[in-house]
C-alpha atoms as a PDB file:
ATOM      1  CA  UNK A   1      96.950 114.209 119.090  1.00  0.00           C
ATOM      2  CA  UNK A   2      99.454 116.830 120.370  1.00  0.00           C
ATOM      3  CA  UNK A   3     102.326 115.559 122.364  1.00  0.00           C
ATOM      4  CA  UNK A   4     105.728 116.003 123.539  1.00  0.00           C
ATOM      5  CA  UNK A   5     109.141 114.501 122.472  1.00  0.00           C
ATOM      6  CA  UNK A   6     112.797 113.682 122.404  1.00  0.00           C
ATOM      7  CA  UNK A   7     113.415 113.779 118.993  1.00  0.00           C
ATOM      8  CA  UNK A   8     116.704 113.782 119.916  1.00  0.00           C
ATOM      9  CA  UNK A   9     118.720 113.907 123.817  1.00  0.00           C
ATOM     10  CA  UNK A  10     118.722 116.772 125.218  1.00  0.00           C
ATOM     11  CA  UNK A  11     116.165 117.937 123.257  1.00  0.00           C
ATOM     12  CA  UNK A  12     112.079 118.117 123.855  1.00  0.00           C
ATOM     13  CA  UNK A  13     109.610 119.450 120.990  1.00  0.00           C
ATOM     14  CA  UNK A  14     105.582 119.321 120.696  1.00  0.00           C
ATOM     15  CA  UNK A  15     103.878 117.699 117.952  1.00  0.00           C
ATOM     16  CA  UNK A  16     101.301 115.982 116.291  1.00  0.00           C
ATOM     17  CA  UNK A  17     100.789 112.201 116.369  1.00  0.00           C
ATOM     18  CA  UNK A  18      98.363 109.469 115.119  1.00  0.00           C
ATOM     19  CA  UNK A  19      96.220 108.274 118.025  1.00  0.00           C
ATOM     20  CA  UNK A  20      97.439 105.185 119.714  1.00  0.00           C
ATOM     21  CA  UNK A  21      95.386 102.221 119.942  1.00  0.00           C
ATOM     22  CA  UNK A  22      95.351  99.675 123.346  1.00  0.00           C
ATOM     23  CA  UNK A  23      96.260  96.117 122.636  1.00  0.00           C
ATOM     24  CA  UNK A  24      94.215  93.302 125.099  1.00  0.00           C
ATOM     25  CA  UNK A  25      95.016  93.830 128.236  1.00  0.00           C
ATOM     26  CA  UNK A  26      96.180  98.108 127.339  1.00  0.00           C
ATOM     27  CA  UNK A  27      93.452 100.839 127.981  1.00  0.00           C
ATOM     28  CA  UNK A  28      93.655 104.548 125.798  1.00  0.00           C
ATOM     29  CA  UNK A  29      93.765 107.111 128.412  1.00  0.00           C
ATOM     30  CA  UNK A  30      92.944 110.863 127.740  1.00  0.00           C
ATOM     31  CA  UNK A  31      95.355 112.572 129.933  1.00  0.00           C
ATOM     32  CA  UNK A  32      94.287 115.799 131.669  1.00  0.00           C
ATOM     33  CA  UNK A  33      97.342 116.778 134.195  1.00  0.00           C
ATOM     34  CA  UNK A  34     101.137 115.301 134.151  1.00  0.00           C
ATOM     35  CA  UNK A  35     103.880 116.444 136.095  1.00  0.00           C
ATOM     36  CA  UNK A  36     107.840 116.876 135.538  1.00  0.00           C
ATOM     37  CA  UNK A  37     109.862 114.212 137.540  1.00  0.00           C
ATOM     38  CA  UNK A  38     113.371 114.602 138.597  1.00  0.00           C
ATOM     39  CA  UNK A  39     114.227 111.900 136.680  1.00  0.00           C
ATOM     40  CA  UNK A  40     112.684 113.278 133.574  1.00  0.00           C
ATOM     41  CA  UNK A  41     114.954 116.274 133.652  1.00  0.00           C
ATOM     42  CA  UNK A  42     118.173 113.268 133.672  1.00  0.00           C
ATOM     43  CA  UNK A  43     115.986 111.553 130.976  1.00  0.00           C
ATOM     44  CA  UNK A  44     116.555 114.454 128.918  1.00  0.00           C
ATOM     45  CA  UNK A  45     119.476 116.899 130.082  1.00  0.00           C
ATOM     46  CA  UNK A  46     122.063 113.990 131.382  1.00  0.00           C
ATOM     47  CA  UNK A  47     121.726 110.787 129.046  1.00  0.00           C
ATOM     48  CA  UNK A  48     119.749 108.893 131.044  1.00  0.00           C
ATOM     49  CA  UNK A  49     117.080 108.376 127.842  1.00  0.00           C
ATOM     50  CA  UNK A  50     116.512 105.006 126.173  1.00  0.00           C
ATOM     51  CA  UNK A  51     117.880 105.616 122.764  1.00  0.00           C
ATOM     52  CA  UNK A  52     114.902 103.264 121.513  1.00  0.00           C
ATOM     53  CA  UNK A  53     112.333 105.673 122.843  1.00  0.00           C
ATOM     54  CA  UNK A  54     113.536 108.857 120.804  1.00  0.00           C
ATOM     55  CA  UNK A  55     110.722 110.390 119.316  1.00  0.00           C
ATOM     56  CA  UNK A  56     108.068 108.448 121.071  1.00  0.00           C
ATOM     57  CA  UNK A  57     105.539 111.049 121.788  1.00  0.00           C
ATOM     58  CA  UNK A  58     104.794 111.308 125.474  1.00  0.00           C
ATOM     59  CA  UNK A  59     108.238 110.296 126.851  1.00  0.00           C
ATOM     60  CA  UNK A  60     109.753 110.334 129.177  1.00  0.00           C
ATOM     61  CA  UNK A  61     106.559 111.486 131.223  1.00  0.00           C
ATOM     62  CA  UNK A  62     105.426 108.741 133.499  1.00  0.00           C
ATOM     63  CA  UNK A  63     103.475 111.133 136.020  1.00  0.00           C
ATOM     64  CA  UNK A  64     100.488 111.492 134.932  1.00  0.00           C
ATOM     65  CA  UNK A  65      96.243 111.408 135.427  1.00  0.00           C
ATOM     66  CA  UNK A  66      93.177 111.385 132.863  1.00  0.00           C
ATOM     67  CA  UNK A  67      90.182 109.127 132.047  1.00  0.00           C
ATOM     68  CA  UNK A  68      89.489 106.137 130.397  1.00  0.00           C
ATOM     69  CA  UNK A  69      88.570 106.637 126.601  1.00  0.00           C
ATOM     70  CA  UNK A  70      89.390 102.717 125.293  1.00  0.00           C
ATOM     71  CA  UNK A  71      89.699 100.061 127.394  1.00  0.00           C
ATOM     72  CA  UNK A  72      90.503  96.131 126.712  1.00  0.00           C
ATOM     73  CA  UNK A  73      91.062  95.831 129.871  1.00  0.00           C
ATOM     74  CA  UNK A  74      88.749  93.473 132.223  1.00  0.00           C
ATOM     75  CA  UNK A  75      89.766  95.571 135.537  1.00  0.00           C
ATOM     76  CA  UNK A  76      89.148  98.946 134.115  1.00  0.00           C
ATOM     77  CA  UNK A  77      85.977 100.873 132.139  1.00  0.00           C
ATOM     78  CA  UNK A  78      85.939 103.613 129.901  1.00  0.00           C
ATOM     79  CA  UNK A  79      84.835 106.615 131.662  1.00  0.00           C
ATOM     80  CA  UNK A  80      86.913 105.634 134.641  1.00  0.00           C
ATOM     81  CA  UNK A  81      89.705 108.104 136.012  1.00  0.00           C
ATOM     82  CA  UNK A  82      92.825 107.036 136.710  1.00  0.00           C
ATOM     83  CA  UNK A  83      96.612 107.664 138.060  1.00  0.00           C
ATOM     84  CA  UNK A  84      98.571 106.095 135.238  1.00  0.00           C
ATOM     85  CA  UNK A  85     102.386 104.707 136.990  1.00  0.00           C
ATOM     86  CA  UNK A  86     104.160 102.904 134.514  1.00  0.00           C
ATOM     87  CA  UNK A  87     108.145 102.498 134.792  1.00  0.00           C
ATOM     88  CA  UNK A  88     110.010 105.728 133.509  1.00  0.00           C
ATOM     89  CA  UNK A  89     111.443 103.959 130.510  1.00  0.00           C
ATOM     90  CA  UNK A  90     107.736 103.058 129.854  1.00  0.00           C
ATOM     91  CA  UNK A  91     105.671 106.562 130.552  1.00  0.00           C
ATOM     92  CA  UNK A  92     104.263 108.615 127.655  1.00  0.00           C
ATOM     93  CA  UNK A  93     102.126 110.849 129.227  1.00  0.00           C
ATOM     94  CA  UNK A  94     103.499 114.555 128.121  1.00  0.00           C
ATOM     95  CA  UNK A  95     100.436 113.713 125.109  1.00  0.00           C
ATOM     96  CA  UNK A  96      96.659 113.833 125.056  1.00  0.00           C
ATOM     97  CA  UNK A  97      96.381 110.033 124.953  1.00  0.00           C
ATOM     98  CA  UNK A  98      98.751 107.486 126.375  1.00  0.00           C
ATOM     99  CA  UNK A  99      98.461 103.358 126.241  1.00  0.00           C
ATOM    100  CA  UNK A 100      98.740 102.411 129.681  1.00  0.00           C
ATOM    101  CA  UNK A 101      99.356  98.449 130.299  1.00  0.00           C
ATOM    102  CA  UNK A 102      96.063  97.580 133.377  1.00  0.00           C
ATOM    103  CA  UNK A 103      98.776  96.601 135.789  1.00  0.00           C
ATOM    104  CA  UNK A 104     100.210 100.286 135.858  1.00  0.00           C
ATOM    105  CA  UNK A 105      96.735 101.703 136.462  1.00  0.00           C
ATOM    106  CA  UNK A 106      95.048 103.215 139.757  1.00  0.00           C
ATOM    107  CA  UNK A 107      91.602 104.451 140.634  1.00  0.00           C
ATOM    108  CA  UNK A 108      91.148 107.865 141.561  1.00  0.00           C
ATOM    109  CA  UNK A 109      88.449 108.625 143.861  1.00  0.00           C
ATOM    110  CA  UNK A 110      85.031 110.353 143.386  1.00  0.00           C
ATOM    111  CA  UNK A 111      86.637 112.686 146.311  1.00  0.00           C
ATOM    112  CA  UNK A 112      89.863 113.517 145.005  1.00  0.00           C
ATOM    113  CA  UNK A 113      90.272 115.462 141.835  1.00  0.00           C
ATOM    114  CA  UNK A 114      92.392 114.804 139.321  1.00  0.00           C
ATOM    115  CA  UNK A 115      94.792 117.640 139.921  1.00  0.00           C
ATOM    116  CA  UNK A 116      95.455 115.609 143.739  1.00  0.00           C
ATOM    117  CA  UNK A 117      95.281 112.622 142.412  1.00  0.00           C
ATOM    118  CA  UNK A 118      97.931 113.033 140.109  1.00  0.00           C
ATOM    119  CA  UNK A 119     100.240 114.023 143.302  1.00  0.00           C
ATOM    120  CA  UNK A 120      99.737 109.868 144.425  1.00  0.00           C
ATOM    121  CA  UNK A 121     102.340 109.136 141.829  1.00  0.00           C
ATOM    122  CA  UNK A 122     105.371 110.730 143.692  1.00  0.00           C
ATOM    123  CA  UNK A 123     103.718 110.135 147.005  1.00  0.00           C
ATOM    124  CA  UNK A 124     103.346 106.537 146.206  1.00  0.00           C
ATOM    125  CA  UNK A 125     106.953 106.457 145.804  1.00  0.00           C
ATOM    126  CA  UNK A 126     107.563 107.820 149.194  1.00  0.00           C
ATOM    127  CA  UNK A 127     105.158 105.573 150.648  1.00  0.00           C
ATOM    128  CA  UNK A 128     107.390 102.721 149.192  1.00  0.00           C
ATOM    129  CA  UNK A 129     110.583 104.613 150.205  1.00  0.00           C
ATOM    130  CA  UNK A 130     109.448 104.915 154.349  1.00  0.00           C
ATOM    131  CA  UNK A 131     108.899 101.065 154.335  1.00  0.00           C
ATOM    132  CA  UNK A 132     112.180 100.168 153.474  1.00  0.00           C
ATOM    133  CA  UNK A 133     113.561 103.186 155.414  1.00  0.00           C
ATOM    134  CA  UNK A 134     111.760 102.166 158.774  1.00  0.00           C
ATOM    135  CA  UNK A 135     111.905 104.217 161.577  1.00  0.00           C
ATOM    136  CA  UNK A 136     115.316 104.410 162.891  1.00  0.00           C
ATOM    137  CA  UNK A 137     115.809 105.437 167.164  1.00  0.00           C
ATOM    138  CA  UNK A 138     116.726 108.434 167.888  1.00  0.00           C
ATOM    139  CA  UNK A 139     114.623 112.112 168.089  1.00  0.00           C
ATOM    140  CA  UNK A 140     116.789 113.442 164.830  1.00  0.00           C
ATOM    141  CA  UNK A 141     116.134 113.290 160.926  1.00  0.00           C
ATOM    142  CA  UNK A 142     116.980 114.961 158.409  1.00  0.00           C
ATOM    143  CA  UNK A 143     115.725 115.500 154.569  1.00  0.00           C
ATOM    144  CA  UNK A 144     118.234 116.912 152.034  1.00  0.00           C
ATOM    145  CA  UNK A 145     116.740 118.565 149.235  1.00  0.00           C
ATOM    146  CA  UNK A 146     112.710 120.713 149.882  1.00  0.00           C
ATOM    147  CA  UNK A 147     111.395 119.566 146.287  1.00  0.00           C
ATOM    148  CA  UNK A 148     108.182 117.404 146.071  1.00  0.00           C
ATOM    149  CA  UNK A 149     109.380 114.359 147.118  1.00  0.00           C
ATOM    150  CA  UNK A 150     111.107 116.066 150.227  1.00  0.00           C
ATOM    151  CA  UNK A 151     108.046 118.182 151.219  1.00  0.00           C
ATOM    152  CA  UNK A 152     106.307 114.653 151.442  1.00  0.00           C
ATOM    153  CA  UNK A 153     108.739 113.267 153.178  1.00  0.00           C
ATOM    154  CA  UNK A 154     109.317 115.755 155.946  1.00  0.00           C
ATOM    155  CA  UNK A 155     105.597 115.209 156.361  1.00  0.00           C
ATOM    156  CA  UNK A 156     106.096 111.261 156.846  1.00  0.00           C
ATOM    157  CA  UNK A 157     108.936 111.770 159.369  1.00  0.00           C
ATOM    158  CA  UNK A 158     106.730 113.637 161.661  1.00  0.00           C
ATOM    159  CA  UNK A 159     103.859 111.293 161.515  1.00  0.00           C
ATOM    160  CA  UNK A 160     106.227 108.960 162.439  1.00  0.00           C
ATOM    161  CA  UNK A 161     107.009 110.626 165.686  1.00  0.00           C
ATOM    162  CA  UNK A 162     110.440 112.634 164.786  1.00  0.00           C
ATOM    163  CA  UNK A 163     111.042 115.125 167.440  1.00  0.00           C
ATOM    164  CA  UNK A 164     113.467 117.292 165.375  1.00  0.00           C
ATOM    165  CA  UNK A 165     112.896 117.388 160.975  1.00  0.00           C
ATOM    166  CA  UNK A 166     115.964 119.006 159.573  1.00  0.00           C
ATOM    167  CA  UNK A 167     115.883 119.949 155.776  1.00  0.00           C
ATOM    168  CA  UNK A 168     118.236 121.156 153.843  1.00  0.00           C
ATOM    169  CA  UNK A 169     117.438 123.124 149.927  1.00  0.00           C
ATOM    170  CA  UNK A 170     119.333 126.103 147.974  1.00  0.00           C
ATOM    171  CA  UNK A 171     115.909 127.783 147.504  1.00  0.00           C
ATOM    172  CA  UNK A 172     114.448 129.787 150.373  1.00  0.00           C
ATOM    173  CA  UNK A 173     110.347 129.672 149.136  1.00  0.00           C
ATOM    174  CA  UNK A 174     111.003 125.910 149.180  1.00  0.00           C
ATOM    175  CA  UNK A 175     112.400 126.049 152.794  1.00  0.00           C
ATOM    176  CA  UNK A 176     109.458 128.205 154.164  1.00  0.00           C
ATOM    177  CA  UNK A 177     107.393 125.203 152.445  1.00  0.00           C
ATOM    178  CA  UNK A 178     108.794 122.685 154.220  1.00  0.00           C
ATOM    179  CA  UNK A 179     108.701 125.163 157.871  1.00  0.00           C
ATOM    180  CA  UNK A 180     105.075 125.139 156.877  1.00  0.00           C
ATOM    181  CA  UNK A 181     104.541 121.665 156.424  1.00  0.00           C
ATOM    182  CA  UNK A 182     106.785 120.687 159.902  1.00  0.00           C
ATOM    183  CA  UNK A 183     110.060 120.843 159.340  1.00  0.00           C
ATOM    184  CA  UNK A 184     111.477 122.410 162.754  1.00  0.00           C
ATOM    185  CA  UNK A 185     114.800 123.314 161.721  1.00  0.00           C
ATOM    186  CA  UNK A 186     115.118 124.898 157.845  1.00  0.00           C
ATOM    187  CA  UNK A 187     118.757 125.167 156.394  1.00  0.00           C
ATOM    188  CA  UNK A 188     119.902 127.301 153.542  1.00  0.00           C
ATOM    189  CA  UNK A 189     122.414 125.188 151.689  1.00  0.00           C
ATOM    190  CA  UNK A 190     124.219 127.929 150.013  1.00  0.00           C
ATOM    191  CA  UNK A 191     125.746 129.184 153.362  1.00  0.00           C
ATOM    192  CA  UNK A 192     124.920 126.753 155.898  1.00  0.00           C
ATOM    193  CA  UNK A 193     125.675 122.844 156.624  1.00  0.00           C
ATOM    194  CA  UNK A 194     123.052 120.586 157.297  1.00  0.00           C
ATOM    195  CA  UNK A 195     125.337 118.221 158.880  1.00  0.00           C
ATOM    196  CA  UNK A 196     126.095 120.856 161.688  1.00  0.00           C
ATOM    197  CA  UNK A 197     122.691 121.811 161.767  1.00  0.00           C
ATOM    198  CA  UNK A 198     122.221 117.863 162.864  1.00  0.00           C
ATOM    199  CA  UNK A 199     125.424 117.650 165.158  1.00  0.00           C
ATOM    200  CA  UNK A 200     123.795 120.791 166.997  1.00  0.00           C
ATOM    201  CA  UNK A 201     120.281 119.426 167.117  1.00  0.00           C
ATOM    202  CA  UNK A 202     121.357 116.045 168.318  1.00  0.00           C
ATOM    203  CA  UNK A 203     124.272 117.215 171.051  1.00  0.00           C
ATOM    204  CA  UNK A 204     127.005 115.426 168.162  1.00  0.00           C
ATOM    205  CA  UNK A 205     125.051 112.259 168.096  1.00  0.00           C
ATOM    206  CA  UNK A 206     123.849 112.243 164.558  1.00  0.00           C
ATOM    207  CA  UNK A 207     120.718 111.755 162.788  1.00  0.00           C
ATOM    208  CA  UNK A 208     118.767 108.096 163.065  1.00  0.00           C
ATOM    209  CA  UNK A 209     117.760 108.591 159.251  1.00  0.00           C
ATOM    210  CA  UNK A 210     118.991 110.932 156.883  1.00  0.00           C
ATOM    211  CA  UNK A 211     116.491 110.904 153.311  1.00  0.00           C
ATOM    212  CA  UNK A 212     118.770 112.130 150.508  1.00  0.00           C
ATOM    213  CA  UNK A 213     116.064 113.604 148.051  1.00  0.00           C
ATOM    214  CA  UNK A 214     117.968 116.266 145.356  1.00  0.00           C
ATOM    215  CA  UNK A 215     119.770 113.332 143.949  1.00  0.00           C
ATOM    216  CA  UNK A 216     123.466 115.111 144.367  1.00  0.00           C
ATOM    217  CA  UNK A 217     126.808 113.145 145.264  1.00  0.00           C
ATOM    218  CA  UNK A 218     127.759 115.722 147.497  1.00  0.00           C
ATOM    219  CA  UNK A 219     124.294 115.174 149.149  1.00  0.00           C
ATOM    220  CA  UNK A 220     124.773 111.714 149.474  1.00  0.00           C
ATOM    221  CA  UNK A 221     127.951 112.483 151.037  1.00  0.00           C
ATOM    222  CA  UNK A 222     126.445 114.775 153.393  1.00  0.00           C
ATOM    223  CA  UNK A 223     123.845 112.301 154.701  1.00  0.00           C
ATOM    224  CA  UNK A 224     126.617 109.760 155.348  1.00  0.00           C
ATOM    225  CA  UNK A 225     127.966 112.675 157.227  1.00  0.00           C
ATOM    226  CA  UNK A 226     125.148 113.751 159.138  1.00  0.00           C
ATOM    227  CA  UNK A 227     123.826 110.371 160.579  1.00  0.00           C
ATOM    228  CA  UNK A 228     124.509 108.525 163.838  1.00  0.00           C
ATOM    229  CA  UNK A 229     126.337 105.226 164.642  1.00  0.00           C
ATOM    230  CA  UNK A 230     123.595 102.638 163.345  1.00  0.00           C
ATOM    231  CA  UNK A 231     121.607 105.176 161.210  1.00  0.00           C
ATOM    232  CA  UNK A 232     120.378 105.071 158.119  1.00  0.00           C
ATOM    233  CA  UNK A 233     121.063 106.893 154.977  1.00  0.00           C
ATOM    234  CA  UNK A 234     117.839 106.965 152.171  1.00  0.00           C
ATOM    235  CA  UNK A 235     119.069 107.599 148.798  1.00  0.00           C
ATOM    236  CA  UNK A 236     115.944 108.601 146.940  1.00  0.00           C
ATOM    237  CA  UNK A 237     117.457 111.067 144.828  1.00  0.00           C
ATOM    238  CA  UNK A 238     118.315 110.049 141.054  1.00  0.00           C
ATOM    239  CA  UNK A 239     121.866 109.581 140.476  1.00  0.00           C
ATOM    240  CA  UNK A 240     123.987 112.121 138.845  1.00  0.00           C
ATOM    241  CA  UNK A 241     125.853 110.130 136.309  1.00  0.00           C
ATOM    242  CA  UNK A 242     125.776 106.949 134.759  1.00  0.00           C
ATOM    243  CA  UNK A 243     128.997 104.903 135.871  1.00  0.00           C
ATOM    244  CA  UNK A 244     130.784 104.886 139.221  1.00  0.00           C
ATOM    245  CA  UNK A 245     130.073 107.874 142.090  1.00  0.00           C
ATOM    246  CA  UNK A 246     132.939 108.522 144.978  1.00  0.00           C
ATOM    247  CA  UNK A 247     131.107 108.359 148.742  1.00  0.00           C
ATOM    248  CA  UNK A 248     132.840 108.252 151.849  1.00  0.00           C
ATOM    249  CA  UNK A 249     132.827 104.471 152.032  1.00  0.00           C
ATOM    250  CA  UNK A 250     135.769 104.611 154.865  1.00  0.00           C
ATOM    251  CA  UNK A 251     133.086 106.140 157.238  1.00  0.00           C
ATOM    252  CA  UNK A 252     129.712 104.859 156.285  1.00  0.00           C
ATOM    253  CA  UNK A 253     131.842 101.662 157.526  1.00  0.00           C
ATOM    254  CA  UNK A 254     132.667 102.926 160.859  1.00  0.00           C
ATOM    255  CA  UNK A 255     129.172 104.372 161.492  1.00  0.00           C
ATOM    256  CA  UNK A 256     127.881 101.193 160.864  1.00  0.00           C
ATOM    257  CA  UNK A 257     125.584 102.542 158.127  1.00  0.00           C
ATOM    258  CA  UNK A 258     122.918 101.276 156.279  1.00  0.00           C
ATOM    259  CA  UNK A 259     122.764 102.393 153.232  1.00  0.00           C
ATOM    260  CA  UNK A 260     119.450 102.296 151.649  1.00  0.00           C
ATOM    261  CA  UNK A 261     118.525 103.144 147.249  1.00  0.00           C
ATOM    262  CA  UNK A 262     115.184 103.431 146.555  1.00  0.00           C
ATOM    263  CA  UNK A 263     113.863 101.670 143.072  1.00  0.00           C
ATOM    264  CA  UNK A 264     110.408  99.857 141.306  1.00  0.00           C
ATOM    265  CA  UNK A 265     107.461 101.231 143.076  1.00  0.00           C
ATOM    266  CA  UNK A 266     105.769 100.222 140.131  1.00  0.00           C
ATOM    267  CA  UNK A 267     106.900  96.553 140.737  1.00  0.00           C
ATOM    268  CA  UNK A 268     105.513  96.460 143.901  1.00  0.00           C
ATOM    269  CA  UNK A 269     102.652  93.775 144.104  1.00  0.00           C
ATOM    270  CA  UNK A 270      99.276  95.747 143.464  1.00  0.00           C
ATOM    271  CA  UNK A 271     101.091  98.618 143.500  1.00  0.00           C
ATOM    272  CA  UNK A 272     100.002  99.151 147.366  1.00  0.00           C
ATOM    273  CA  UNK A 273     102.168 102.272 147.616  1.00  0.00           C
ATOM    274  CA  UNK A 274     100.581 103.710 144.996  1.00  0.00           C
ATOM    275  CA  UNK A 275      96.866 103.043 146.333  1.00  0.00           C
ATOM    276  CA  UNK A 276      98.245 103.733 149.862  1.00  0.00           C
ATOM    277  CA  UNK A 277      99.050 107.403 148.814  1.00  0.00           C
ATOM    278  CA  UNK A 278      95.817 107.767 147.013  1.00  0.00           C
ATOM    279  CA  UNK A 279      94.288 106.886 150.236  1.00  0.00           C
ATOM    280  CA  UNK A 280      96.115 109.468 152.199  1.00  0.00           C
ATOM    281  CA  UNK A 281      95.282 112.295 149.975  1.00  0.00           C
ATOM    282  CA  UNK A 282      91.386 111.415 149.981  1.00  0.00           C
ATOM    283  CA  UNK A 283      91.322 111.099 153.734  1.00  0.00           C
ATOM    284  CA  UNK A 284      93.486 114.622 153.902  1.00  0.00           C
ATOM    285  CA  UNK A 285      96.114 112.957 155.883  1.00  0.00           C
ATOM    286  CA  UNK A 286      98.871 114.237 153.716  1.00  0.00           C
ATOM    287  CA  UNK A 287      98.907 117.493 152.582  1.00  0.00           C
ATOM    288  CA  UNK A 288      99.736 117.908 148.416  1.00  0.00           C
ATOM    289  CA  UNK A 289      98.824 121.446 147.890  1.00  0.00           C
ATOM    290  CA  UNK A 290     102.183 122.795 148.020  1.00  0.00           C
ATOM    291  CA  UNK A 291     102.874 120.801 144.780  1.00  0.00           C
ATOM    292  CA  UNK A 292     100.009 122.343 142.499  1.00  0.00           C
ATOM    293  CA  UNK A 293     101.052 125.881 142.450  1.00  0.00           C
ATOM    294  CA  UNK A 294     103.113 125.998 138.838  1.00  0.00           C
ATOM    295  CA  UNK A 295     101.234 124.412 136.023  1.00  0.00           C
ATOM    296  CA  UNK A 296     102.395 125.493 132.666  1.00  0.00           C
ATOM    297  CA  UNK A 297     100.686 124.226 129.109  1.00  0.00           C
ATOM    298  CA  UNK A 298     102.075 121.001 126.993  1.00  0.00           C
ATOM    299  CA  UNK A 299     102.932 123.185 124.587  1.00  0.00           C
ATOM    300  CA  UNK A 300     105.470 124.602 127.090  1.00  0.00           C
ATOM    301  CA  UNK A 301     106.757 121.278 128.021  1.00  0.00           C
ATOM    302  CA  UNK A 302     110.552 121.987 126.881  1.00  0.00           C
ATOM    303  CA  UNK A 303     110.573 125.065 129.064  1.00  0.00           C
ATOM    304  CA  UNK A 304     108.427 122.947 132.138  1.00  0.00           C
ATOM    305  CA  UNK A 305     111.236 120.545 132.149  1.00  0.00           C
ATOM    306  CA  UNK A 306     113.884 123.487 132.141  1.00  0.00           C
ATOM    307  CA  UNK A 307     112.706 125.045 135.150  1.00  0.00           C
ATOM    308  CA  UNK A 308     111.852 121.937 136.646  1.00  0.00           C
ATOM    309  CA  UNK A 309     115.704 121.394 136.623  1.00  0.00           C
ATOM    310  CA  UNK A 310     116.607 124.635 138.234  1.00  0.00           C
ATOM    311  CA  UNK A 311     114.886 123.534 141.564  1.00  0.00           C
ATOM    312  CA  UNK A 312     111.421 124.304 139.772  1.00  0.00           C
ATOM    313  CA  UNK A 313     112.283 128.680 140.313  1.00  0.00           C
ATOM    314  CA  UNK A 314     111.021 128.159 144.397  1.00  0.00           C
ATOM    315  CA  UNK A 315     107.934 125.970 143.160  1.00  0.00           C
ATOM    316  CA  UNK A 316     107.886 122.566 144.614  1.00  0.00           C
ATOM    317  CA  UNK A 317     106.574 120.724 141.842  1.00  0.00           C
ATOM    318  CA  UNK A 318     106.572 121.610 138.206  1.00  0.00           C
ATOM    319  CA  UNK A 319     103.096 120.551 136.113  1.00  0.00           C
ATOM    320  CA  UNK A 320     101.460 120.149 132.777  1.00  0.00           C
ATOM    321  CA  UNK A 321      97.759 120.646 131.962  1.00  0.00           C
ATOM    322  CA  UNK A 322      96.940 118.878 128.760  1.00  0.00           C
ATOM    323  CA  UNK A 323      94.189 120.074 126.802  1.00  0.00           C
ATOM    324  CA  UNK A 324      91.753 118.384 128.501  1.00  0.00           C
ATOM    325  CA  UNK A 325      92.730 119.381 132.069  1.00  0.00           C
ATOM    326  CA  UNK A 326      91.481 123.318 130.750  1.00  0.00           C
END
């Protein structure tokens, strides 16, 4: 099989493997569509691999969507297609055929196609991220950073009855996404604040809930900043470094902040997020088309991870069709 690698960090090649085999309980997947995570591009540009899985073809991809061509599995048949959501450390799907543990596994509808249902995986997570997030008071929130994950959640905050969505990117096309989706207040982040754009919007209250999704210090700062006595800052965005980050502790103390990470969707019991967001995309209740528009070939997945780490070039979501996505 052909499949990406880190032979070594910072580094990602394509080349050709020996076909895995599942063990009981694994099923063989033939992958069709993956997409770049933020985290992958830390997986491979800021040390955040696992030294063990150097050269492991497939990794660090963990977004990914194909059909059933082995399975040991009791839950699962071959023929069957599925979202595959294993842990980062775990995913291998940047190759034609990935071993995928049954417990990381979810249907995808006759309805949806397999290009949509590979956007569950990153709405899943979002999913997951809202119910820890809740739904602070107030008529004010905010989303820092327009990628994928942002573009879903700007979506989220209006369902959830958000009179004012503020969002915050350096890339104008992804802005004009988010506008499009219902963001009612866009902000340029090379020459404008999102923190005043929130004082403004909420008369100097502050925002109830401020979603950090670019994975930035200075953004994390920023939604500390931005958010109102008793509100609550989402950090969904990867972290920068390994090691300790500085954040203006002194104040997310005297707003009375909660401070909220986001981790282990994929631990969640039947990974309910997961099916959750599959649900939403076959009942057209989120919209995921915004994230389809850049799909580049696995042989191009060095360069797919590149651009995904300069804010995906104004795409929302960067993609790879596998040879037999075609």
């Amino acid at each position: 099989m052909r499949a990406a690698f880190m032979p070594a960090a910072g580094v990602v090649e394509v080349g050709d493997f020996t076909d895995p085999a599942p063990a009981e309980g694994e099923v063989l997947v033939r992958m069709h569509h993956a997409s770049i995570c933020g985290s992958d591009t830390h997986v491979v540009h800021d040390g955040f691999h696992r030294p063990e899985r150097l050269g492991v073809p497939g990794y660090p991809g963990h977004e990914g969507v194909g059909v059933v061509e082995v399975s040991r599995s009791t839950h699962f048949s071959e023929g069957e297609r599925v979202l595959t959501v294993p842990p980062g450390w775990l995913g291998a799907c940047y190759a034609e055929l990935q071993v995928v543990p049954e417990q990381y596994l979810v249907p995808v509808p006759d309805a949806v196609t397999l290009e949509r249902g590979l956007m569950a995986q990153q709405l899943g997570t979002t999913v997951f991220a809202m119910k820890r997030f809740g739904r602070p008071p107030g008529d004010v929130a905010a989303v820092i950073g327009a990628g994928s994950a942002g573009s879903y959640f700007v979506q989220h905050l209006r369902r959830l009855g958000y009179e004012h969505v503020v969002v915050s990117d350096l890339d104008p096309n992804r802005l004009a996404t988010a506008a499009a989706l219902g963001a009612t207040t866009t902000v340029d982040a090379r020459d404008a604040s999102v923190v005043e754009a929130v004082r403004d919007l909420s008369g100097g209250a502050g925002a109830g809930l401020v979603i950090e999704a670019a994975g930035y210090d200075a953004c994390r700062a920023d939604a500390i900043e931005a958010l109102r006595h008793g509100g609550t800052a989402g950090f969904f965005g990867y972290p920068e470094r390994y090691g300790d980050a500085a954040y203006p502790a002194f104040l997310a103390f005297r707003r009375n902040a909660t401070l909220a990470w986001i981790n282990g969707a994929q631990l969640e019991p039947g990974l309910a997020s997961f099916h959750e967001a599959m649900g939403l995309i076959e009942a057209d209740a989120i919209e995921v088309g915004q994230c389809l528009g850049l799909r580049l070939d696995l042989e191009d997945a060095a360069r797919a991870i590149t651009v995904a780490r300069a804010h995906g070039g104004g795409a929302t979501k960067v993609n790879l069709v596998l040879p037999a996505g075609r």
